[in-house]
PDB file of N, CA and C in Angstrom:
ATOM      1  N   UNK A   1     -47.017  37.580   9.044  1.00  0.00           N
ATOM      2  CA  UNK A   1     -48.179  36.766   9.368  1.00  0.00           C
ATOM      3  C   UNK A   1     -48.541  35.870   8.177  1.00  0.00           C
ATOM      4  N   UNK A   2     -48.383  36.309   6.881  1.00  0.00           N
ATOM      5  CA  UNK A   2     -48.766  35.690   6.034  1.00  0.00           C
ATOM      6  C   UNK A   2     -47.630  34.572   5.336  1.00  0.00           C
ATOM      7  N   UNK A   3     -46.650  34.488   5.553  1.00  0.00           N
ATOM      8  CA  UNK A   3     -45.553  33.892   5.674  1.00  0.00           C
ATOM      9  C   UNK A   3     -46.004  32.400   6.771  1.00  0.00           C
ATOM     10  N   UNK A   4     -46.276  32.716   7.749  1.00  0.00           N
ATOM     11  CA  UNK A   4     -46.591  31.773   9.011  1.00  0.00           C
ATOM     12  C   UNK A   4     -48.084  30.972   8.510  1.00  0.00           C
ATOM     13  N   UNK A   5     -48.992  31.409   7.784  1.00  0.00           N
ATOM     14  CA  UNK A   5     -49.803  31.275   7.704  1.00  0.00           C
ATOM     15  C   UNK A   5     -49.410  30.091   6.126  1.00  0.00           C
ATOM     16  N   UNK A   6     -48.852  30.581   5.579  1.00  0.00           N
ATOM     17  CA  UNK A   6     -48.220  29.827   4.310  1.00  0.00           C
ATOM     18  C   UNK A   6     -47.417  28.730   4.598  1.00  0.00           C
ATOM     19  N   UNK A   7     -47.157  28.606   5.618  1.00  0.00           N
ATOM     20  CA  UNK A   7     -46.399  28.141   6.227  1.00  0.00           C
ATOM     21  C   UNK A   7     -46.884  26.459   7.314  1.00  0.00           C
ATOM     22  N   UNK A   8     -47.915  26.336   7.331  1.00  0.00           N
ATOM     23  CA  UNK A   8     -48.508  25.719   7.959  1.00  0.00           C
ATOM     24  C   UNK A   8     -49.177  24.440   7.625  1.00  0.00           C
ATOM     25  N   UNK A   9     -49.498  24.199   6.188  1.00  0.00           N
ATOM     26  CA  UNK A   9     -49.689  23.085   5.255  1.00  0.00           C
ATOM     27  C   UNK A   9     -48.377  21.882   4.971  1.00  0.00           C
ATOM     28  N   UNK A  10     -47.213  23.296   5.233  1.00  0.00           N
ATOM     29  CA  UNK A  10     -45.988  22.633   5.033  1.00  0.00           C
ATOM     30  C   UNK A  10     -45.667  21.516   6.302  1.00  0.00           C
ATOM     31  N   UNK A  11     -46.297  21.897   7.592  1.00  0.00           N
ATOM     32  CA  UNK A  11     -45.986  21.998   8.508  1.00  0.00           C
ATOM     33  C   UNK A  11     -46.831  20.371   8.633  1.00  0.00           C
ATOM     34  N   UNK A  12     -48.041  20.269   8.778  1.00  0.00           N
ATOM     35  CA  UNK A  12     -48.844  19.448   8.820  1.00  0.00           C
ATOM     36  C   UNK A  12     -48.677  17.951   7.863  1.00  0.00           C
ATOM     37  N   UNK A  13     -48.242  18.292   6.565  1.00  0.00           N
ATOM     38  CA  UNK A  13     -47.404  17.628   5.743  1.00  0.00           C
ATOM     39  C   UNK A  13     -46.104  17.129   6.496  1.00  0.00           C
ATOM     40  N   UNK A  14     -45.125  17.519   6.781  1.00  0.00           N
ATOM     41  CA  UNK A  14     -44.180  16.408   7.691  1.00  0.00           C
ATOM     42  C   UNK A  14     -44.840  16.141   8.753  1.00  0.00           C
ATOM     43  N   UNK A  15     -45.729  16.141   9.462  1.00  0.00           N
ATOM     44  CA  UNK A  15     -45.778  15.358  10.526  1.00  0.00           C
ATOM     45  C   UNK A  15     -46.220  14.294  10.835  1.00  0.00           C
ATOM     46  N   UNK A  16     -46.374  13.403   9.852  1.00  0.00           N
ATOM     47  CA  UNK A  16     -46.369  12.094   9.914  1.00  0.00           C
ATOM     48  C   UNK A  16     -44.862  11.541   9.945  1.00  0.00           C
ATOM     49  N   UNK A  17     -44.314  12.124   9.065  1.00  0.00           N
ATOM     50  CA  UNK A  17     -42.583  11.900   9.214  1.00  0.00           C
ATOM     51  C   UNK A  17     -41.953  12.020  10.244  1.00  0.00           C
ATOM     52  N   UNK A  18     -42.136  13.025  11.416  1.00  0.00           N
ATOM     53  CA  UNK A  18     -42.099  13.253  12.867  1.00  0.00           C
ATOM     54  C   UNK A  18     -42.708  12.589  13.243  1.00  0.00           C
ATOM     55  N   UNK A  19     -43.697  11.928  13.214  1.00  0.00           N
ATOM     56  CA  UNK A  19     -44.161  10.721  14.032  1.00  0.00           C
ATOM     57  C   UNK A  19     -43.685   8.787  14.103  1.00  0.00           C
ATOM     58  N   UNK A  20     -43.374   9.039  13.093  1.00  0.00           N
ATOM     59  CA  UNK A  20     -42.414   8.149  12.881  1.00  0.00           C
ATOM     60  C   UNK A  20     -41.502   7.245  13.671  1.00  0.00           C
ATOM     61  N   UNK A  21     -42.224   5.766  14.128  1.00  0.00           N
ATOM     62  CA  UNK A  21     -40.913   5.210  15.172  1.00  0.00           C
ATOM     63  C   UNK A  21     -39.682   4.759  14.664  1.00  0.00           C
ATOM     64  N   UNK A  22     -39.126   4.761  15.661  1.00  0.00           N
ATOM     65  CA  UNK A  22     -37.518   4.535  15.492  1.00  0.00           C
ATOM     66  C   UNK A  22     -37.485   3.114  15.390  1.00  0.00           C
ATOM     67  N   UNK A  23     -36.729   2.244  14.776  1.00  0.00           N
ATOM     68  CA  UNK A  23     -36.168   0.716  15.191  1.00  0.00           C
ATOM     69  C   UNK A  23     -36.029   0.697  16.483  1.00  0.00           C
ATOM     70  N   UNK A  24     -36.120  -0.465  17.143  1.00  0.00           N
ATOM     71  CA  UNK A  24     -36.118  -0.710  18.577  1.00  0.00           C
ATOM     72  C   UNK A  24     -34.939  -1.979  18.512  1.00  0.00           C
ATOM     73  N   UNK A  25     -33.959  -1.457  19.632  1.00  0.00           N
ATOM     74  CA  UNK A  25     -33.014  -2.677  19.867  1.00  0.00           C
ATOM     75  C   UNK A  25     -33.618  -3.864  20.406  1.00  0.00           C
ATOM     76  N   UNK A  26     -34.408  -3.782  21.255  1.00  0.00           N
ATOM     77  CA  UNK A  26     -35.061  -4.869  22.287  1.00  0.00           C
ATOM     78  C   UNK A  26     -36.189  -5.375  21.531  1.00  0.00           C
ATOM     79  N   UNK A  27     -36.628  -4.947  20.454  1.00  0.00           N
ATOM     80  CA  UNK A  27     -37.762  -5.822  19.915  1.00  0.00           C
ATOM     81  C   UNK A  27     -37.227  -6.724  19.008  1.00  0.00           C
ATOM     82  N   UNK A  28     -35.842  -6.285  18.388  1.00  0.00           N
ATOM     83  CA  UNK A  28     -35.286  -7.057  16.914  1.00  0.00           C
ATOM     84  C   UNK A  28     -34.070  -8.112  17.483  1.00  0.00           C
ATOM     85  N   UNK A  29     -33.733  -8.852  17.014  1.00  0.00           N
ATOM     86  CA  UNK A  29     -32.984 -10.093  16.878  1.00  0.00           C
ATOM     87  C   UNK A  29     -31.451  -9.358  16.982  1.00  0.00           C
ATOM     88  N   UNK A  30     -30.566  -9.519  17.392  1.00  0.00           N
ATOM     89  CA  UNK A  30     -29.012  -9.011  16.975  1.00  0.00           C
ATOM     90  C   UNK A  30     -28.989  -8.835  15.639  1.00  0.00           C
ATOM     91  N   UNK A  31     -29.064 -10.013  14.918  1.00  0.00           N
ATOM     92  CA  UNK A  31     -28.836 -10.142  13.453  1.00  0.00           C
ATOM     93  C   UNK A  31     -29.311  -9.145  12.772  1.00  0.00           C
ATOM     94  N   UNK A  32     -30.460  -9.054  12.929  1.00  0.00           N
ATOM     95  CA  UNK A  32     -31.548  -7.502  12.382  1.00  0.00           C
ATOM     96  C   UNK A  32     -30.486  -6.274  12.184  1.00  0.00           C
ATOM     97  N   UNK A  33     -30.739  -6.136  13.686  1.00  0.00           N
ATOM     98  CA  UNK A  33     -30.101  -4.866  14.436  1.00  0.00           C
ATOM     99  C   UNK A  33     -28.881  -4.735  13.543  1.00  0.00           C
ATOM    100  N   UNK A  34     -28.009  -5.754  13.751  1.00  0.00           N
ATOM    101  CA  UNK A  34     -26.754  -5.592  12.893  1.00  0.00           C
ATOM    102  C   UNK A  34     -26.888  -4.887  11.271  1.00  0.00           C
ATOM    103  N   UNK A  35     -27.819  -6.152  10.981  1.00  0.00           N
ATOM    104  CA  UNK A  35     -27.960  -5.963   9.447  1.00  0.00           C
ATOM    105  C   UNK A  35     -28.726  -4.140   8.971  1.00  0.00           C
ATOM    106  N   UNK A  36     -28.908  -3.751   9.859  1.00  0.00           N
ATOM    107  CA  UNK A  36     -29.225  -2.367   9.432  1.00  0.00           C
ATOM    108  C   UNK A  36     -28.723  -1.298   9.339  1.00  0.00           C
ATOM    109  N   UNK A  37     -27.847  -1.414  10.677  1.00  0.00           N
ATOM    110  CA  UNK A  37     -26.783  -0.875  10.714  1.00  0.00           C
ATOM    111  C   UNK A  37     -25.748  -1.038   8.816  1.00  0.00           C
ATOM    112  N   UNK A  38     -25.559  -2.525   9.046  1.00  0.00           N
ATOM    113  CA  UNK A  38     -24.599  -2.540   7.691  1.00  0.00           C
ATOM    114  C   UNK A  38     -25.012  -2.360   6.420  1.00  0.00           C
ATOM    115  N   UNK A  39     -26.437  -2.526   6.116  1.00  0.00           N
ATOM    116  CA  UNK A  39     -27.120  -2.036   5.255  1.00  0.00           C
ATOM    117  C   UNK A  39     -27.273  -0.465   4.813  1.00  0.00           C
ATOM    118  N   UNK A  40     -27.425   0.124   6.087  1.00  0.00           N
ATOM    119  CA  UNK A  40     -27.697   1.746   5.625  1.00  0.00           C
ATOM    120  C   UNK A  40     -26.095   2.625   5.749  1.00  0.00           C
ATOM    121  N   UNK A  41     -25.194   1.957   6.462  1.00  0.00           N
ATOM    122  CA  UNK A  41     -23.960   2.481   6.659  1.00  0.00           C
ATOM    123  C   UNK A  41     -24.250   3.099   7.978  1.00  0.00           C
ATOM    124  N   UNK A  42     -25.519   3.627   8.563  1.00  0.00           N
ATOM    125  CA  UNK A  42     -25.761   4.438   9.600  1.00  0.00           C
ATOM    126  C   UNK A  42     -26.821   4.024   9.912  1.00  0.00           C
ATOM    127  N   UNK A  43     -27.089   4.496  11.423  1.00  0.00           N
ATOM    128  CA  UNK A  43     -28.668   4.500  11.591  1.00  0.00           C
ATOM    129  C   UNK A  43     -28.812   4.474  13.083  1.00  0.00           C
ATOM    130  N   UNK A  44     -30.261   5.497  13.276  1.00  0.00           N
ATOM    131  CA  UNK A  44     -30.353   5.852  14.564  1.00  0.00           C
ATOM    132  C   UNK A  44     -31.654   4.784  15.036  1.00  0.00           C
ATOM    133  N   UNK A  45     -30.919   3.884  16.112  1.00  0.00           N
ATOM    134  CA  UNK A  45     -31.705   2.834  16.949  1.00  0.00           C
ATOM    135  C   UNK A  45     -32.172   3.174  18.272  1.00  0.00           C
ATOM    136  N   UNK A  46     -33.063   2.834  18.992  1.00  0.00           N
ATOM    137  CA  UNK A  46     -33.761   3.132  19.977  1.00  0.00           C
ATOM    138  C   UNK A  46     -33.035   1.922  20.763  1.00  0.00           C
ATOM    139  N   UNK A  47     -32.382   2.549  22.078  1.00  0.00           N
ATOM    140  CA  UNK A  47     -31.897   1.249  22.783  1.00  0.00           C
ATOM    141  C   UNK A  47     -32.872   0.948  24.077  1.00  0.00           C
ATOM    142  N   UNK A  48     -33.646   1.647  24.395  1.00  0.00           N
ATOM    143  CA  UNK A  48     -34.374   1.415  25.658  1.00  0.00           C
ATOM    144  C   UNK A  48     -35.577   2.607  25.675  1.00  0.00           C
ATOM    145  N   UNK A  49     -36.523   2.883  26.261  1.00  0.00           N
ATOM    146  CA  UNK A  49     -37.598   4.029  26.722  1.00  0.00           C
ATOM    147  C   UNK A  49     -36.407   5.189  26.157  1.00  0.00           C
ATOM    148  N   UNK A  50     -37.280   6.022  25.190  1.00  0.00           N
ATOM    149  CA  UNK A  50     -37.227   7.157  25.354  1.00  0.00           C
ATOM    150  C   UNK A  50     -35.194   7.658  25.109  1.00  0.00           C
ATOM    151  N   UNK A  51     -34.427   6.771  24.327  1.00  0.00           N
ATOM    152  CA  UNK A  51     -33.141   6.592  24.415  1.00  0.00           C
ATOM    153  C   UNK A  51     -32.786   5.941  23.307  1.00  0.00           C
ATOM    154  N   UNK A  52     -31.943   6.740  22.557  1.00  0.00           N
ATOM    155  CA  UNK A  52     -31.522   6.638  21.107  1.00  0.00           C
ATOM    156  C   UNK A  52     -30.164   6.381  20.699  1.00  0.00           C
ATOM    157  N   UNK A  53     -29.370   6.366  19.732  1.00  0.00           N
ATOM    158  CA  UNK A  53     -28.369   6.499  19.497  1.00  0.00           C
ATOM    159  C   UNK A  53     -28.100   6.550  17.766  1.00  0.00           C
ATOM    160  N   UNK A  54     -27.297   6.643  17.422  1.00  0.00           N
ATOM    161  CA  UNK A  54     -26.238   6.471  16.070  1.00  0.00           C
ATOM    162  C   UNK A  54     -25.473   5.465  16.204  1.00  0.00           C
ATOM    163  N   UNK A  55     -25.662   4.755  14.926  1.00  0.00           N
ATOM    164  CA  UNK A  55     -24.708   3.591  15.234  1.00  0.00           C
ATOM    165  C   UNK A  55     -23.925   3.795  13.394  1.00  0.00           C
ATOM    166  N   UNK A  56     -22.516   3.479  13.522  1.00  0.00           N
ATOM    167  CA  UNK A  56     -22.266   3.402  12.120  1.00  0.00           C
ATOM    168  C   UNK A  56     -21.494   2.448  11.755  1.00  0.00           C
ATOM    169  N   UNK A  57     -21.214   2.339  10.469  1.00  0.00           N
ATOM    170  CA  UNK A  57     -20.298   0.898   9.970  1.00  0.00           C
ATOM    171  C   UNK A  57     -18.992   1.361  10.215  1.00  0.00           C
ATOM    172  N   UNK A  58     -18.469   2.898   9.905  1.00  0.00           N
ATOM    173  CA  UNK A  58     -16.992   3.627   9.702  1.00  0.00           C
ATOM    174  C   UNK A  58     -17.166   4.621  10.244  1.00  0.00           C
ATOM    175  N   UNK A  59     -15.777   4.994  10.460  1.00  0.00           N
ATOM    176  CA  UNK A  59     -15.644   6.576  10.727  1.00  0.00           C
ATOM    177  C   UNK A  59     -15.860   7.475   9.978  1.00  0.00           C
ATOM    178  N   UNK A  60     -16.306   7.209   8.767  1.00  0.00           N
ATOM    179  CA  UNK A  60     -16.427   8.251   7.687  1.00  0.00           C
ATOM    180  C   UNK A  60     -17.580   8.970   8.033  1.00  0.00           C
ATOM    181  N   UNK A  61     -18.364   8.141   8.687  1.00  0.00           N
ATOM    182  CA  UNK A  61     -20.135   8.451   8.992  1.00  0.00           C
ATOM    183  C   UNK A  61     -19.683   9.306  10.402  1.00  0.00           C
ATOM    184  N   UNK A  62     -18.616   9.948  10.523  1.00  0.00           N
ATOM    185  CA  UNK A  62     -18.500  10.584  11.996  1.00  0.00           C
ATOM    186  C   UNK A  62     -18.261  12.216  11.310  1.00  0.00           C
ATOM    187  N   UNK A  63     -18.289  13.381  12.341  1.00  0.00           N
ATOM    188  CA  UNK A  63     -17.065  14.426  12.188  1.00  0.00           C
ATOM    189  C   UNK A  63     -16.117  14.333  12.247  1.00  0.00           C
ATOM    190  N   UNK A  64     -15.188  15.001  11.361  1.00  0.00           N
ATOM    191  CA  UNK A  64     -14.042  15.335  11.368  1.00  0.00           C
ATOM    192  C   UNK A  64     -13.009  15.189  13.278  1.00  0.00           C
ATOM    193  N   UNK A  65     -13.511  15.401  14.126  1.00  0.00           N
ATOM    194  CA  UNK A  65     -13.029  15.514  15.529  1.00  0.00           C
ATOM    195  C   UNK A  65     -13.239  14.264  15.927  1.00  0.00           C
ATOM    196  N   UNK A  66     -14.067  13.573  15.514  1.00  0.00           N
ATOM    197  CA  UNK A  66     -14.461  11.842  15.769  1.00  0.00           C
ATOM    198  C   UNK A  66     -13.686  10.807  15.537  1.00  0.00           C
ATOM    199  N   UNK A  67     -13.835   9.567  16.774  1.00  0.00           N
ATOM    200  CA  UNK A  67     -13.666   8.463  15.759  1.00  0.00           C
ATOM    201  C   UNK A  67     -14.268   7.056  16.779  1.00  0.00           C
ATOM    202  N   UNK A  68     -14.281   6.018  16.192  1.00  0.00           N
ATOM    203  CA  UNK A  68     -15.614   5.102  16.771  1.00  0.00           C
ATOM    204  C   UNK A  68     -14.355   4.171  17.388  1.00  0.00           C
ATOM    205  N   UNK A  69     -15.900   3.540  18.496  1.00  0.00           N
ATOM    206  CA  UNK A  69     -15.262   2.690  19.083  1.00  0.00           C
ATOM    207  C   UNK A  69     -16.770   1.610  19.018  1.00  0.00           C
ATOM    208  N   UNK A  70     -16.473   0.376  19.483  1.00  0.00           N
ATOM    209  CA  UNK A  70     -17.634  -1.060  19.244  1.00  0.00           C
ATOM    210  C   UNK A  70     -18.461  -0.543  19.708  1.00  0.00           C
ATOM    211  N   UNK A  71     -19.551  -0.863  19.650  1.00  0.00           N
ATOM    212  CA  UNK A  71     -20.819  -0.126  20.000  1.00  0.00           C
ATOM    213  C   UNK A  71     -21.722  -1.540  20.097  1.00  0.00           C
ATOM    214  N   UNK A  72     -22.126  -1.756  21.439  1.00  0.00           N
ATOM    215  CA  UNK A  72     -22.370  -3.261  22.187  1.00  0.00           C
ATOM    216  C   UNK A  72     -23.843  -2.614  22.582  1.00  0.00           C
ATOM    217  N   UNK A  73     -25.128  -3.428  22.218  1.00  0.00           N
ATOM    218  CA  UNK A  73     -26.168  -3.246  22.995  1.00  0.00           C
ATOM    219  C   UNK A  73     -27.248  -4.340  22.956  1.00  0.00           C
ATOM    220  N   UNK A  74     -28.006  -3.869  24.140  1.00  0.00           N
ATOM    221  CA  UNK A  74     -28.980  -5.094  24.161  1.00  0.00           C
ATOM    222  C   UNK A  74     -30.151  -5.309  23.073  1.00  0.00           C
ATOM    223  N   UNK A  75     -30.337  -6.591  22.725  1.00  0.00           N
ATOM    224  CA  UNK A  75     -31.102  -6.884  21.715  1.00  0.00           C
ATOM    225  C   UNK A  75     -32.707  -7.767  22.412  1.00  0.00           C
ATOM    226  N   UNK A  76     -33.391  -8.515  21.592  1.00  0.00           N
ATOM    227  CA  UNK A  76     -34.383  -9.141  22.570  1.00  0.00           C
ATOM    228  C   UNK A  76     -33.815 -10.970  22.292  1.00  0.00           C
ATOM    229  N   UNK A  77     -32.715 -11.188  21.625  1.00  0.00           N
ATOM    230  CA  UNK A  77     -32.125 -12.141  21.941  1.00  0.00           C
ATOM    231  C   UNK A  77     -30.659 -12.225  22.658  1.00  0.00           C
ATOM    232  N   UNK A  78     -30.008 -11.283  22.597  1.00  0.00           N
ATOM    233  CA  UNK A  78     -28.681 -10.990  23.102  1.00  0.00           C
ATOM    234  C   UNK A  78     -28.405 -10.354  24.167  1.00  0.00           C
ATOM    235  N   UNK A  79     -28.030 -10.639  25.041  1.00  0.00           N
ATOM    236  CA  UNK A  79     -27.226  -9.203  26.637  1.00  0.00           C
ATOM    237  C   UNK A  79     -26.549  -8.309  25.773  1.00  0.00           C
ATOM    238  N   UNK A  80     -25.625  -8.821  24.761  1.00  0.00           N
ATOM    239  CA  UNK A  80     -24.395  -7.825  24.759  1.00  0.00           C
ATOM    240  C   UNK A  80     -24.118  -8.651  23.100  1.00  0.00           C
ATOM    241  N   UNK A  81     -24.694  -7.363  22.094  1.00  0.00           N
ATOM    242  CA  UNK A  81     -24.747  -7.657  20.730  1.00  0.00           C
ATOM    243  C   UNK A  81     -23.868  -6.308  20.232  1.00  0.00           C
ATOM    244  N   UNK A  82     -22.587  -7.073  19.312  1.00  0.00           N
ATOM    245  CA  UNK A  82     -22.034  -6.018  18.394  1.00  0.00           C
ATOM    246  C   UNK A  82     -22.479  -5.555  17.432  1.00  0.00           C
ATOM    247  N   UNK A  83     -23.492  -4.092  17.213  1.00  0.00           N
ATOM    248  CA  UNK A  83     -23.957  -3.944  16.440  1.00  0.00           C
ATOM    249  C   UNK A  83     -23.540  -3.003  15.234  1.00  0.00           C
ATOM    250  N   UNK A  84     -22.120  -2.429  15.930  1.00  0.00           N
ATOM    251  CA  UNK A  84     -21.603  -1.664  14.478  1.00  0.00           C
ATOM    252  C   UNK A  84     -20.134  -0.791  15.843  1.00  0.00           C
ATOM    253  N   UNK A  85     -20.371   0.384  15.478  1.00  0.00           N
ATOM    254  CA  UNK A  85     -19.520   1.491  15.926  1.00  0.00           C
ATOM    255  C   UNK A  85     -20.400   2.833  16.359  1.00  0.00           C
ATOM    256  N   UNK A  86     -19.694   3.324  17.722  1.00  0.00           N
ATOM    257  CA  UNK A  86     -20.393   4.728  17.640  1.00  0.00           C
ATOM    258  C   UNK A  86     -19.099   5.268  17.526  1.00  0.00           C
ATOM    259  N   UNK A  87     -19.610   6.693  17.273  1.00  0.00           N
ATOM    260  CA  UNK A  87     -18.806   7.822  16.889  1.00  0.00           C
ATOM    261  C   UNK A  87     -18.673   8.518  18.324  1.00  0.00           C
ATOM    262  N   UNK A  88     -17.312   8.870  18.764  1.00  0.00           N
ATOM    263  CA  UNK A  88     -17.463   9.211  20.354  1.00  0.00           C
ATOM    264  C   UNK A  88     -15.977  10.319  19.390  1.00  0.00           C
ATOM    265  N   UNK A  89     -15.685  11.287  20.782  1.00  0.00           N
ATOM    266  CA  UNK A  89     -14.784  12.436  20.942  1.00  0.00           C
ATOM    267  C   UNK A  89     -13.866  12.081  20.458  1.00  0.00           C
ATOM    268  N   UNK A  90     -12.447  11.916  20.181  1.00  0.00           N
ATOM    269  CA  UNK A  90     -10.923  12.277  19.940  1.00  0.00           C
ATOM    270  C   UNK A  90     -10.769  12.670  21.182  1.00  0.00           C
ATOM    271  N   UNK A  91      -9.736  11.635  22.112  1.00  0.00           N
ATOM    272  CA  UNK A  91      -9.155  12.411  23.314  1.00  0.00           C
ATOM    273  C   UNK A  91      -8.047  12.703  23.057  1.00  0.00           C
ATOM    274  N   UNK A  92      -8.092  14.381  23.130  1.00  0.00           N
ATOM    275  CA  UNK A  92      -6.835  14.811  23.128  1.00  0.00           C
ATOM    276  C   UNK A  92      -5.800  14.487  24.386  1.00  0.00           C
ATOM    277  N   UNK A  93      -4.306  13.828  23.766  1.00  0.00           N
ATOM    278  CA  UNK A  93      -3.591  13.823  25.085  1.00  0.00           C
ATOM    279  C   UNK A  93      -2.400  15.121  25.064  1.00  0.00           C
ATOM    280  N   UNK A  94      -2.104  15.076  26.821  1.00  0.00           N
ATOM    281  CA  UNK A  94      -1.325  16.288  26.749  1.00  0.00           C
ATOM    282  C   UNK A  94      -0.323  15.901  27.332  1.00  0.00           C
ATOM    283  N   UNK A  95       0.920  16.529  26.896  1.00  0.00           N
ATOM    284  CA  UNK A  95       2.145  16.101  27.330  1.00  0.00           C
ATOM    285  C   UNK A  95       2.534  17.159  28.206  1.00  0.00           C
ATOM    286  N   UNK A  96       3.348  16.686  29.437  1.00  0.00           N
ATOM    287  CA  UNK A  96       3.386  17.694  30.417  1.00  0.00           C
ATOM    288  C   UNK A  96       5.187  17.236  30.897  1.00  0.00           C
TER     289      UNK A  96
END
C-alpha cells in the first residue's frame, strides 16, 4: 500500500506527457510531415481520428524481422505524400 501510495506523485507528474498530441498528417503541409520524419529519423504521426503510425527514414529504426516499404499518406495539401518508410513483416517465402 505504501509503495502505491509513493507511487502516485510519480504518476501525476507524467501526465501531462500522456496528454500530449501527436503531429497530425492532415493539419501539416507534406513538406512538414516529411521534414520530421527526416529530422528525427522516426516518428509517430497521426494519420486520421484516433489512428497513428511510425514512420522512419531506414530500416535500422525497424526490428530485426522487419523491413520498410514507402509509406504514402494524406497531408492537408497532398492526396498521396511520400513521407518516409514504414516498417512492415519480412514475408517469409516457401518453397514447395
Amino acid at each position: 500500500m505504501r509503495t502505491a501510495l509513493l507511487s502516485i506523485p510519480l504518476l501525476l507528474a507524467a501526465a501531462p506527457a500522456l496528454a500530449q498530441t501527436l503531429p497530425n498528417s492532415l493539419t501539416m503541409s507534406c513538406a512538414a510531415t516529411r521534414a520530421l520524419v527526416q529530422k528525427n529519423g522516426q516518428a509517430v504521426i497521426a494519420t486520421g481520428p484516433n489512428i497513428y503510425e511510425l514512420f522512419v527514414v531506414n530500416v535500422s529504426y525497424c526490428l530485426p524481422s522487419q523491413t520498410t516499404r514507402p509509406a504514402w499518406v494524406k497531408t492537408a495539401d497532398e492526396a498521396q505524400c511520400l513521407v518516409g518508410r514504414r516498417c512492415v513483416d519480412r514475408q517469409i517465402r516457401i518453397r514447395r
